[in-house]
Protein backbone atom coordinates (compact mmCIF):
# COMPACT_ATOMS: atom_id res chain seq x y z
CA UNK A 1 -25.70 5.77 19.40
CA UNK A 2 -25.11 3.85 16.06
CA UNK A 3 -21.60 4.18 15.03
CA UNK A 4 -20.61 2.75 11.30
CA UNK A 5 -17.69 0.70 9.38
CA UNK A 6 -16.68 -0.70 5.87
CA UNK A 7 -14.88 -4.17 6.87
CA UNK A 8 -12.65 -5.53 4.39
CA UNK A 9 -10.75 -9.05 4.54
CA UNK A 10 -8.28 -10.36 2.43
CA UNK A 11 -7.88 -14.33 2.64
CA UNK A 12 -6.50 -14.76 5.62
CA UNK A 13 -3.73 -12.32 5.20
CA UNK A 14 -4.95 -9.19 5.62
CA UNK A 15 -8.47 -8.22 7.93
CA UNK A 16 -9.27 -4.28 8.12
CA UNK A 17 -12.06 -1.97 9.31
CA UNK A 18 -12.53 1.15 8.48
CA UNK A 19 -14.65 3.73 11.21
CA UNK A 20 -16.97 5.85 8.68
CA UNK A 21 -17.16 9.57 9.08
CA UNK A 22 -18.43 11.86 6.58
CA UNK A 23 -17.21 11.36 2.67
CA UNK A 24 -14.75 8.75 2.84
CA UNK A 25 -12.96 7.90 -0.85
CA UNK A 26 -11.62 4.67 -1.89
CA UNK A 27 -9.18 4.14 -4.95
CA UNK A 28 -5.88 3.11 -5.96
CA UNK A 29 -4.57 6.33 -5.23
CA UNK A 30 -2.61 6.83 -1.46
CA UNK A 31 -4.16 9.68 -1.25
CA UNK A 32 -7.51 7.94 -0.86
CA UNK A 33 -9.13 7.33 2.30
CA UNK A 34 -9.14 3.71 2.04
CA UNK A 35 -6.71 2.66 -0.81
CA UNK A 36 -7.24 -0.50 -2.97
CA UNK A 37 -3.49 -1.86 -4.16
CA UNK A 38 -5.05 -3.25 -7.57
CA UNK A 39 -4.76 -1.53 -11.12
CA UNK A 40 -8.60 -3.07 -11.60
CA UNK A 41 -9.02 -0.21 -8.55
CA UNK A 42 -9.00 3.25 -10.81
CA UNK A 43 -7.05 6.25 -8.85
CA UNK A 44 -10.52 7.79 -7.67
CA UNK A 45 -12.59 4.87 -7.82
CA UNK A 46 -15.86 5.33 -4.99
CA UNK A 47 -16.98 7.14 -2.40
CA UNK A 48 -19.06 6.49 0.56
CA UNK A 49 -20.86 9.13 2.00
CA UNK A 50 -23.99 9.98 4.47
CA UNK A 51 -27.07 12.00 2.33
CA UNK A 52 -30.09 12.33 3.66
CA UNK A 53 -30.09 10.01 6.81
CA UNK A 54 -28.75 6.97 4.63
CA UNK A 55 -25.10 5.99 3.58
CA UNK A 56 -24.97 5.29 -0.31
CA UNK A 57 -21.69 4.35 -2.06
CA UNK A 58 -21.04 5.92 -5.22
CA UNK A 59 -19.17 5.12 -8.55
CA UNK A 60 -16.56 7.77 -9.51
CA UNK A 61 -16.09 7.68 -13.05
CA UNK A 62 -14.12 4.41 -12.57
CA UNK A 63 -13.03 2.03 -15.38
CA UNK A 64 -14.52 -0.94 -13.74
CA UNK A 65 -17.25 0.21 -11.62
CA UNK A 66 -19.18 -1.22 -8.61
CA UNK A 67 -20.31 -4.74 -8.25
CA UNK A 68 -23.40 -4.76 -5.81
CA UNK A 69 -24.90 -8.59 -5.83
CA UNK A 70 -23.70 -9.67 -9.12
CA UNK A 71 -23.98 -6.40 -11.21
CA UNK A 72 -22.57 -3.41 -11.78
CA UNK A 73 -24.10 -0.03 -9.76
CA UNK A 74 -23.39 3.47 -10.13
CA UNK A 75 -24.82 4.58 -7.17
CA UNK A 76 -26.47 2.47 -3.57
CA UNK A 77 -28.08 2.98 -0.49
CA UNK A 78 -26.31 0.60 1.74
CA UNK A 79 -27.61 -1.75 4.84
CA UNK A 80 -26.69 -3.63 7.19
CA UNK A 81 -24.78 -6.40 6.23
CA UNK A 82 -24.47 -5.18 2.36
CA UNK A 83 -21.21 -6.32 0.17
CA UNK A 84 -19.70 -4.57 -2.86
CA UNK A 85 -17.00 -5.63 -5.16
CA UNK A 86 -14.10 -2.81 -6.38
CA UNK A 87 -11.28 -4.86 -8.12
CA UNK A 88 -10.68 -7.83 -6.21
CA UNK A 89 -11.94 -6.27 -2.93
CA UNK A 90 -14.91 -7.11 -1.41
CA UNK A 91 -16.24 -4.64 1.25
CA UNK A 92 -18.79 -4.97 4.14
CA UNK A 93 -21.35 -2.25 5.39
CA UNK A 94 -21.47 -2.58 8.92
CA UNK A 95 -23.26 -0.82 11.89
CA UNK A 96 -22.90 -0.99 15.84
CA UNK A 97 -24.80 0.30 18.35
CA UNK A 98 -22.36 1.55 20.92
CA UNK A 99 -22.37 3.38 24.24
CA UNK A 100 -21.68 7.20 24.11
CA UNK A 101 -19.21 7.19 26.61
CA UNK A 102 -16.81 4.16 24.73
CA UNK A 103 -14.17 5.16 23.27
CA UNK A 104 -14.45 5.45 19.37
CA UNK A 105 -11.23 3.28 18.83
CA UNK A 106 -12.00 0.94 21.63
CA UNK A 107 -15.39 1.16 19.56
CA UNK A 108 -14.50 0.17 16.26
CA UNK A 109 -11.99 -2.85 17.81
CA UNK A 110 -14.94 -4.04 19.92
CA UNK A 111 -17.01 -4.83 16.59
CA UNK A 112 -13.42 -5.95 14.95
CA UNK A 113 -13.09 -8.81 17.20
CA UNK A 114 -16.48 -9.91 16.89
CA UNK A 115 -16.45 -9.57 12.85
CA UNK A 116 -13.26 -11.73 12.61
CA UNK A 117 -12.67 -13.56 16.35
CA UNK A 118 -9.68 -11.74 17.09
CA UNK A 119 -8.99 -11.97 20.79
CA UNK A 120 -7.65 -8.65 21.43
CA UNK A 121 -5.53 -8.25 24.49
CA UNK A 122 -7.41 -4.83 24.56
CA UNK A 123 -11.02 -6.25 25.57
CA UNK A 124 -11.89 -7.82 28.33
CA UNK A 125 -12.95 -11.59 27.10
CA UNK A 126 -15.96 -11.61 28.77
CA UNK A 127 -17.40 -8.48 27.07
CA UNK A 128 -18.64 -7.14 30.24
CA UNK A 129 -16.67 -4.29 31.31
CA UNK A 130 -16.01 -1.27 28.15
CA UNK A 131 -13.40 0.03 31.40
CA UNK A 132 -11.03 -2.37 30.31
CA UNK A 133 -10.67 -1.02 27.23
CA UNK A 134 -6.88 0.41 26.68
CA UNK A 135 -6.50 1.45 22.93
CA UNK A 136 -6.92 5.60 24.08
CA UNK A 137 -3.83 4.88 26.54
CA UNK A 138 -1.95 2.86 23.83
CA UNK A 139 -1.93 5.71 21.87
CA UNK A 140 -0.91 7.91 23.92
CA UNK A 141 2.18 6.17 24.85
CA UNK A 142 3.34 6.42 21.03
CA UNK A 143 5.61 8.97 20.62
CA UNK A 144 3.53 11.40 18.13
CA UNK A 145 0.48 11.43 19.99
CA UNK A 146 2.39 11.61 23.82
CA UNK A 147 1.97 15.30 23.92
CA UNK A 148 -1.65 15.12 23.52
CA UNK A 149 -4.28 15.03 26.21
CA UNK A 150 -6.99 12.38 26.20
CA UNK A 151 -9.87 14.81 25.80
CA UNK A 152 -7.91 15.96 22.38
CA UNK A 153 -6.68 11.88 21.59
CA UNK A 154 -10.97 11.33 21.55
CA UNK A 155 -10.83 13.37 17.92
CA UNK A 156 -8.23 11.13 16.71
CA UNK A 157 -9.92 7.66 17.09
CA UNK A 158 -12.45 8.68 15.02
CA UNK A 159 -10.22 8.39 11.84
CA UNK A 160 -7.96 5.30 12.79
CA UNK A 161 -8.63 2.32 10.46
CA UNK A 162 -7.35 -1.08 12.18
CA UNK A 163 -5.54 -3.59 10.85
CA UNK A 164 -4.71 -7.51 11.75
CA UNK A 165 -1.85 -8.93 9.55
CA UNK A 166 -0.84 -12.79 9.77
CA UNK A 167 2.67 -13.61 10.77
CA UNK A 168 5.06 -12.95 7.27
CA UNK A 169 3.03 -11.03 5.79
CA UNK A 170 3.76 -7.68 3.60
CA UNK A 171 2.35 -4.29 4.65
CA UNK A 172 4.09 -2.26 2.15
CA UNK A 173 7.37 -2.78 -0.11
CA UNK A 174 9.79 -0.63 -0.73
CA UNK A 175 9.53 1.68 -4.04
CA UNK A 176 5.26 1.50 -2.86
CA UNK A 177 3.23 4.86 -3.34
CA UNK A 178 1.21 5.66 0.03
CA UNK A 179 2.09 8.41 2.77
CA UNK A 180 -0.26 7.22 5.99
CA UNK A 181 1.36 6.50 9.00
CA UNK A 182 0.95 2.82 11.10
CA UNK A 183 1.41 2.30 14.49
CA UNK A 184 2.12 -1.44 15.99
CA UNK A 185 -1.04 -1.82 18.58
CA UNK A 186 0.24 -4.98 18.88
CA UNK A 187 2.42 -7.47 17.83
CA UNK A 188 5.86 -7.10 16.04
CA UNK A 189 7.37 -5.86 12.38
CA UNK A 190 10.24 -5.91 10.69
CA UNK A 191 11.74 -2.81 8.56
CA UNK A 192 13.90 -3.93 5.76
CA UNK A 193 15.61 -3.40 2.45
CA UNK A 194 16.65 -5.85 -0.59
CA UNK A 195 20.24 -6.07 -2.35
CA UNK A 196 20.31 -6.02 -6.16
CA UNK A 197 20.13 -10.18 -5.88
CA UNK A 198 16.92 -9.79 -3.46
CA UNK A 199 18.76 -10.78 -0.21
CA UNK A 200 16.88 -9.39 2.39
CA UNK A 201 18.77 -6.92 5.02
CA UNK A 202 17.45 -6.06 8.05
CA UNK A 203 17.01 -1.93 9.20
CA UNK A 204 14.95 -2.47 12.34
CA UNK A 205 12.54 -4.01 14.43
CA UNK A 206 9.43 -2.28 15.91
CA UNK A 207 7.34 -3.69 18.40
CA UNK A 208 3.84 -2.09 20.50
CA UNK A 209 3.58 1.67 20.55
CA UNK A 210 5.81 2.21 17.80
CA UNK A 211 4.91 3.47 14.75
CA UNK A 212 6.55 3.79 10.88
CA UNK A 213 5.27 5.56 7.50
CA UNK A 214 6.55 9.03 8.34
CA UNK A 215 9.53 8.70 5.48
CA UNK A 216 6.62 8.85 2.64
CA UNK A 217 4.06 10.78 4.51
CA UNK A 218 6.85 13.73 4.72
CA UNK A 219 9.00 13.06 2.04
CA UNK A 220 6.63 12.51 -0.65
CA UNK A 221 8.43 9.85 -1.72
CA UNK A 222 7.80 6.04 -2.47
CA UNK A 223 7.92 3.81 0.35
CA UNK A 224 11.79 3.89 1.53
CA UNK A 225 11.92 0.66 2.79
CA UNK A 226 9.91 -2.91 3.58
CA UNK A 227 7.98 -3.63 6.49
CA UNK A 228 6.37 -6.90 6.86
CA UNK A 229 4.72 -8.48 10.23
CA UNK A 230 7.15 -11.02 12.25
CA UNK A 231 4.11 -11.98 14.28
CA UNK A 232 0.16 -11.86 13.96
CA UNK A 233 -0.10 -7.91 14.53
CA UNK A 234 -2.64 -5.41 14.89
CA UNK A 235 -1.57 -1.92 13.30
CA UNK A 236 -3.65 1.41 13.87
CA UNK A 237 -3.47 3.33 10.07
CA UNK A 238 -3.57 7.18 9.88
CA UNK A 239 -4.66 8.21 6.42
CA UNK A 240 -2.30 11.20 4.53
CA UNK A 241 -5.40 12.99 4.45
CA UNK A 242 -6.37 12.82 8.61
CA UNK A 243 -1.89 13.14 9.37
CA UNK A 244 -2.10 16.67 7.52
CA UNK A 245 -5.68 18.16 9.53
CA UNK A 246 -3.53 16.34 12.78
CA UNK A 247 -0.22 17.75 12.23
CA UNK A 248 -2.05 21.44 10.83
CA UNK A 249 -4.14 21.02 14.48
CA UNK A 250 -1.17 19.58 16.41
CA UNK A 251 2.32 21.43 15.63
CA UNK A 252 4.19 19.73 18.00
CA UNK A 253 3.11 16.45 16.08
CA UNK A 254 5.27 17.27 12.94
CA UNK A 255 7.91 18.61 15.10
CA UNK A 256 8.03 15.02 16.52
CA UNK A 257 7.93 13.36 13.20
CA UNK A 258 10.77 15.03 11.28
CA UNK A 259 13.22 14.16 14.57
CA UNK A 260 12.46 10.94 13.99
CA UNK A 261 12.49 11.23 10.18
CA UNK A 262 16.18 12.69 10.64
CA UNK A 263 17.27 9.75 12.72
CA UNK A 264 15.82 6.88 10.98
CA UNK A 265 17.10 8.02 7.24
CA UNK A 266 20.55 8.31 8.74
CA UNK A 267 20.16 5.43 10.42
CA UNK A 268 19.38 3.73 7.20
CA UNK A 269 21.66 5.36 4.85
CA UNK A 270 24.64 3.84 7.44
CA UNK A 271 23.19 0.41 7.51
CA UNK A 272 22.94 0.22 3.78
CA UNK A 273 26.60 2.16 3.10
CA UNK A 274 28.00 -1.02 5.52
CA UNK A 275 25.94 -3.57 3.88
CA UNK A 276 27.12 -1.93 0.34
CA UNK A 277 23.34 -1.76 -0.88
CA UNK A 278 22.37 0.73 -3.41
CA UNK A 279 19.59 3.59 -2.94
CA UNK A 280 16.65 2.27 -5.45
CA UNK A 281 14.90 4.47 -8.07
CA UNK A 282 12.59 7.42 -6.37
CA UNK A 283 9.87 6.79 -8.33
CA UNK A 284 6.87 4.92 -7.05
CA UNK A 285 6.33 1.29 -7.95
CA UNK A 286 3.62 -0.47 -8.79
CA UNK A 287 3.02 -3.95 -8.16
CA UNK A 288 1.24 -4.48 -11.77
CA UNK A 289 1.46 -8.65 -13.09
CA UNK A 290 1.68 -7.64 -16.87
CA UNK A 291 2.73 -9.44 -19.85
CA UNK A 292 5.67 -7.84 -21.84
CA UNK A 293 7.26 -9.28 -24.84
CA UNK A 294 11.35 -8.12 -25.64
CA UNK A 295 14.12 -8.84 -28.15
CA UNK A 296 17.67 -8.41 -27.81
CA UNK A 297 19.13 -4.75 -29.22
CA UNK A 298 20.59 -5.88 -33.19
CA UNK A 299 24.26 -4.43 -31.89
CA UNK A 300 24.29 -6.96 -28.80
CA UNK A 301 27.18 -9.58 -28.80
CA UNK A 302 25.27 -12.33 -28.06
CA UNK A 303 24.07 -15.59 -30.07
CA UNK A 304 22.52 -14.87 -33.35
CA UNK A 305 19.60 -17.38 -31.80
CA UNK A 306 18.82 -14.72 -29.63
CA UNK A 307 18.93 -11.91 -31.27
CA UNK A 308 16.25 -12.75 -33.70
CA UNK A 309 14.16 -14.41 -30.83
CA UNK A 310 11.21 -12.61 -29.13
CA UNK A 311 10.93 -13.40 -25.46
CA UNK A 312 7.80 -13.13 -23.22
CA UNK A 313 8.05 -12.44 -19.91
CA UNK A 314 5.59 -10.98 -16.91
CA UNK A 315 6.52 -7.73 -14.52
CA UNK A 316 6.74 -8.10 -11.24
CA UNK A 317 6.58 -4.40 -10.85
CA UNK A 318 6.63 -1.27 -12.95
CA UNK A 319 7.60 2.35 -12.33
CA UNK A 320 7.45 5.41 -14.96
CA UNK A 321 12.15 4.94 -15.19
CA UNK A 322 11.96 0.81 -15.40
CA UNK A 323 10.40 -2.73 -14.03
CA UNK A 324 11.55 -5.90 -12.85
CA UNK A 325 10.91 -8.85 -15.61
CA UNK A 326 10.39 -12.27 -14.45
CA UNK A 327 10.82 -15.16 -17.25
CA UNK A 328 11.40 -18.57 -16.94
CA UNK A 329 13.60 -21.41 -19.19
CA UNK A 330 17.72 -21.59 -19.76
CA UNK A 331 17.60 -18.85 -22.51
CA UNK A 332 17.11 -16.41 -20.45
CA UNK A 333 20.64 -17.69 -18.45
CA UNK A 334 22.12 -15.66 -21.14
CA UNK A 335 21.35 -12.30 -20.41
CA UNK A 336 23.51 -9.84 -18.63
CA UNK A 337 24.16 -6.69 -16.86
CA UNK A 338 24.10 -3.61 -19.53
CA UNK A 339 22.50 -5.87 -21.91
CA UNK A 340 19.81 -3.75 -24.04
CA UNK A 341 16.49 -4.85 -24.52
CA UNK A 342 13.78 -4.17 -27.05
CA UNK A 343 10.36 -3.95 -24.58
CA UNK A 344 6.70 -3.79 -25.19
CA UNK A 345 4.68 -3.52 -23.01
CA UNK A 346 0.69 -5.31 -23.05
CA UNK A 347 -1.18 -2.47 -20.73
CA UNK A 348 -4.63 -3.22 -20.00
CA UNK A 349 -6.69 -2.25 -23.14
CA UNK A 350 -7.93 0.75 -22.51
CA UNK A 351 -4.47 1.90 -22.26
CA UNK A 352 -2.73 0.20 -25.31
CA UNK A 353 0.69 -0.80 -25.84
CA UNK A 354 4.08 0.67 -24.70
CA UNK A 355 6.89 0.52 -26.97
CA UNK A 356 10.72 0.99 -25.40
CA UNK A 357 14.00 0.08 -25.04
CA UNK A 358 15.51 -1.18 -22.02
CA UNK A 359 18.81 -1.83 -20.47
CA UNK A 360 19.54 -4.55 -17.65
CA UNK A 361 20.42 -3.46 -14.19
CA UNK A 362 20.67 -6.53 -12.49
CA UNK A 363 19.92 -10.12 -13.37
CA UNK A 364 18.99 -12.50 -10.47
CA UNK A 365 18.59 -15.88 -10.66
CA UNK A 366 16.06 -18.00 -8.37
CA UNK A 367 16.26 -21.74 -9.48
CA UNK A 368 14.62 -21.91 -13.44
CA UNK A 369 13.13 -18.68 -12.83
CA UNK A 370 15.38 -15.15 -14.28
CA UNK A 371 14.44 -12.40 -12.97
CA UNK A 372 15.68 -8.97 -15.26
CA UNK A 373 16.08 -5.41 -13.08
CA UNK A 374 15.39 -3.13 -16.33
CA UNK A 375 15.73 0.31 -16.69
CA UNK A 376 13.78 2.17 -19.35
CA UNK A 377 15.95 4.06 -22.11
CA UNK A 378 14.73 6.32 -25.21
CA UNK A 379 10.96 5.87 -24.49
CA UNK A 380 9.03 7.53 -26.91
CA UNK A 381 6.83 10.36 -25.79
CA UNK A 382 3.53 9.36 -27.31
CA UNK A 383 4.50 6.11 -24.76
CA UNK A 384 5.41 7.32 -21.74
CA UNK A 385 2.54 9.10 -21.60
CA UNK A 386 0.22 5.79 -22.20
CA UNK A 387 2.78 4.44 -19.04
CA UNK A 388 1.91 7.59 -16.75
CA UNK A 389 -1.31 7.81 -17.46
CA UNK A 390 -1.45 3.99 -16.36
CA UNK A 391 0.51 5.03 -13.01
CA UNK A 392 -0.75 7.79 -12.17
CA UNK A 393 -3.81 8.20 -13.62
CA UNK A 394 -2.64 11.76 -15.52
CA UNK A 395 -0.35 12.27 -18.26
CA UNK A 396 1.92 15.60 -16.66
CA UNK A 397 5.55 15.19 -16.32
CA UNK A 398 6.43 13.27 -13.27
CA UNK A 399 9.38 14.71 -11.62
């Protein structure tokens, strides 16, 4: 039987494959099947879907569209060996043929390892024996899937996308939006948080057969902390979308995930009470590079110089309550905690410009580089509706 994929790769930090069954959505949105972290990505930007014994991607309404060889595509039939562009993204159409009785997630690493020459201590080298083949028993010595059988793990490789992360490298930051679930297939990770000076502090270590994610997927919540790869590691990703139909299917599945949910957040509020680190902002955060120009607030007691100066600066990141600022030169040495800010902010065009003042959190200083923790004050409404719209892709109040 042929079995299908969209493979994505990343430089050489970030290599993923993603098993195709029925409508699959991509978009800036977590709740997407495959999310794109890149505000050229709209919220609901494409799906891919099977019609009429072909799979054709399709453009969503999306600011930015669908680049299929060097122009822009509303809708495509897609072939073997076919690449589209969605932001900076480019995506590969792939198909396998594939014994019926392989397993799908033993499958879909199988044509992984050929795509990007991974050597996968889950295939035998020599290709000759699918027995080998260990990712259904991998999975089921993770805690949330133990309770399952292996006839009722089958169902759930059909929706795990794979992974393979150099050594140092992010796979989400705290204050991120997404809600899927990873588990380490192998390799190592490291869960951690940041001070107000961006000192890294360690929360835990996870190794194979362990997984993370479950904060955000129940919470609803941004990310709650950082986890980034110690090692070259290959992570199995459950959508938001495929962990509700698993946990609505598979009771005892949730039941597993809020005891560890219950251990690991008080396990985390004690590390960060010793360590004296602050609980960030709730909101989600966006990792948008955007140019912002600010002034100093007339009442400030600083140096006349500065007060009628206008500053430019680019965000590091941006949520709907503040942003980090990152500006450069010994001017900005000057600036303090509680200092207030005049901000505007240079959205992409479509959006326009947001007007607001600010005042400073935090100020941390890396070498001739400032960087300003800035929390939004007295926004205008007309504006932070331009900002959530930007977000979130809506303009309701965000609670």
């Amino acid at each position: 039987m042929k079995r299908f994929y969209l493979a994505l790769k990343r430089e050489k930090l970030q290599k993923s494959i993603y098993p195709l069954e029925g409508s699959v959505s991509i978009g800036r949105n977590p709740e997407n099947d495959i999310t794109l972290v890149d505000y050229n990505v709209s919220r609901t930007h494409a799906r891919v879907s099977f019609q009429k014994g072909s799979w054709i991607i399709e453009d969503l309404g999306s600011a930015n569209g669908i680049i299929f060889a060097g122009e822009l595509v509303v809708s495509k039939t897609l072939t073997l060996g076919d690449s589209f562009q969605i932001g900076e993204y480019i995506l590969t159409f792939l198909e396998e043929g594939v014994s019926d009785n392989t397993e799908q997630l033993s499958a879909t690493m199988q044509v992984f390892s050929s795509l990007i020459n991974y050597q996968s201590p889950f295939i035998d080298p020599n290709r000759t024996n699918p027995g080998f083949m260990r990712l259904q028993g991998a999975l089921l010595s993770t805690p949330i899937f133990r309770s399952l059988g292996k006839q009722e793990l089958r169902g759930l490789e059909d929706i795990a996308n794979l992974h393979l992360f150099s050594a140092g490298q992010l796979v989400f930051q705290e204050g991120d939006p997404g809600r899927s679930v990873y588990i380490v297939l192998d390799g190592r990770v490291q869960v951690f948080t940041k001070d107000h000076q961006g000192k890294e502090f360690p929360l835990a270590t996870l190794e194979s057969n362990q997984f993370f994610g479950e904060m955000a997927l129940l919470s609803g919540k941004p990310r709650s902390s950082s986890v980034a790869t110690a090692k070259e590691s290959l992570l199995a990703e459950f959508s938001y979308k495929n962990m509700q139909r698993i946990m609505m299917r598979y009771p005892q599945i949730k039941e597993v995930l809020v005891q560890y949910f219950r251990e690991r957040e008080e396990d985390s509020k004690k590390k960060r009470a010793e360590a004296n680190i602050q609980e960030r902002r709730k909101e989600p955060r966006f990792k948008e590079r955007l140019l912002v120009s600010f002034g100093v607030w007339p009442l400030e007691s600083l140096p006349e110089e500065m007060i009628n100066h206008t500053y430019k600066a680019s965000s590091a990141d941006i949520s709907i309550s503040g942003m980090m600022l990152v500006a450069m030169g010994p001017a900005m040495e000057a600036f303090h905690a509680g200092c207030r800010l005049q901000l505007e902010i240079h959205l992409p065009s479509r959006f326009g410009r947001v007007e607001t003042q600010g005042l400073v959190r935090h100020v941390i200083r890396e070498g001739n580089t400032v960087k300003l923790s800035v929390d939004f004050v007295d926004t205008p409404a007309e504006d932070k509706k331009k900002l959530q719209k930007f977000l979130y892709g809506q303009t309701q109040t965000i609670e």
